[in-house]
Protein backbone atom coordinates (compact mmCIF):
# COMPACT_ATOMS: atom_id res chain seq x y z
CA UNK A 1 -21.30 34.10 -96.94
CA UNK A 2 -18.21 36.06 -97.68
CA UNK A 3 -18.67 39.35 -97.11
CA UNK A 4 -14.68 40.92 -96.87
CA UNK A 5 -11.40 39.35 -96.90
CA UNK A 6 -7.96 40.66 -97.37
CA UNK A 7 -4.69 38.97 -97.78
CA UNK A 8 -1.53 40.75 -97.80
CA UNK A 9 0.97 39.28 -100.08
CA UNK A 10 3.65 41.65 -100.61
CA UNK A 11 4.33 44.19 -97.61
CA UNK A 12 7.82 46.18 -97.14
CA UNK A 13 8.85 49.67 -97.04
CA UNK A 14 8.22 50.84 -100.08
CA UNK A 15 5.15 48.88 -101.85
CA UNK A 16 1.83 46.58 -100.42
CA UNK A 17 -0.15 44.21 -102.67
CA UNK A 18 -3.22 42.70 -101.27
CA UNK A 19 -5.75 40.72 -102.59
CA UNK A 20 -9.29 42.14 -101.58
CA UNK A 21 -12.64 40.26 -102.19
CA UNK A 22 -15.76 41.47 -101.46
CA UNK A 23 -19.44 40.43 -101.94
CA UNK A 24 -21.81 42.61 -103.89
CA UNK A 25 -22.81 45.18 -101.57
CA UNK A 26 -19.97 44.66 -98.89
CA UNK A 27 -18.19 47.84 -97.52
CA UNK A 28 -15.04 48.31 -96.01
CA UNK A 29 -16.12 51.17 -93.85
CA UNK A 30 -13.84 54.24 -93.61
CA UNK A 31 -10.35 53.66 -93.46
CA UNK A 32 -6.96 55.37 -94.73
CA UNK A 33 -4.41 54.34 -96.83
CA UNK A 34 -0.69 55.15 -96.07
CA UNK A 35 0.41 54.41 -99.70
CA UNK A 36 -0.99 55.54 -103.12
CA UNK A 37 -2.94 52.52 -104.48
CA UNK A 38 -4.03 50.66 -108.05
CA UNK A 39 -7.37 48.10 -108.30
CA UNK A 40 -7.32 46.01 -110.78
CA UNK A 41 -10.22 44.08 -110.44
CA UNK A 42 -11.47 40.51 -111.53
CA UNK A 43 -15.22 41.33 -112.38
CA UNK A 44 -16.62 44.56 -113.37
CA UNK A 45 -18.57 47.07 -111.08
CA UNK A 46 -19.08 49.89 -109.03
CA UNK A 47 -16.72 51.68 -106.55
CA UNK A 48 -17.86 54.13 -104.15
CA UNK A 49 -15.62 56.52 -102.48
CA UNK A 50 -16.40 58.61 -99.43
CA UNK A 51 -13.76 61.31 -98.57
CA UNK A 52 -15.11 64.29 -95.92
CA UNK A 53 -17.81 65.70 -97.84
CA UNK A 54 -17.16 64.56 -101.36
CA UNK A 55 -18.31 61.22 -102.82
CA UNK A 56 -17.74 59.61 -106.19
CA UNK A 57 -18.24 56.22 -107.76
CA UNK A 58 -16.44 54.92 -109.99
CA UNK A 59 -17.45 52.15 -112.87
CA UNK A 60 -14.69 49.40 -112.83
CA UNK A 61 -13.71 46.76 -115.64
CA UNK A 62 -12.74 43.51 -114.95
CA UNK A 63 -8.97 43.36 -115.44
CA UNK A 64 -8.28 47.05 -116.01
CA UNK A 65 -6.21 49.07 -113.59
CA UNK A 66 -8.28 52.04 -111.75
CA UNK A 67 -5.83 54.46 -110.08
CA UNK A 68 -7.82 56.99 -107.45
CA UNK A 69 -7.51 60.40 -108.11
CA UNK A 70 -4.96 62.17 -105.35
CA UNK A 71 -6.41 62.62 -101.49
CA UNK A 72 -3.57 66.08 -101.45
């Protein structure tokens, strides 16, 4: 059962696209990104983000663009 999977298509110095699936309930664990980022994603759900001490989730739409708040 698919739990994660990422595949990089675009990588250079100034932009990454990756295609990210995940099963219901899957996490990534914590990680940092070097670059701001946009999900778009293909079914609709729930995002939760972890950051220190703060936590959020955030309701996504299937094909709408979700751009994270700033980290600075």
């Amino acid at each position: 059962m698919l739990k994660e999977e990422t595949d990089r298509q675009i990588e250079n110095d100034r932009a990454r696209v990756a295609r990210h699936k995940m099963a219901p309930g899957a996490h990534t664990g914590f990680h940092g990104h070097e670059y701001d980022y946009v999900i778009v994603p293909v079914t609709d759900g729930r995002m939760r983000i972890v950051e220190g001490d703060r936590e959020s989730v955030n309701e996504l739409t299937a094909g709408v663009g979700y751009f994270p708040p700033s980290r600075y």
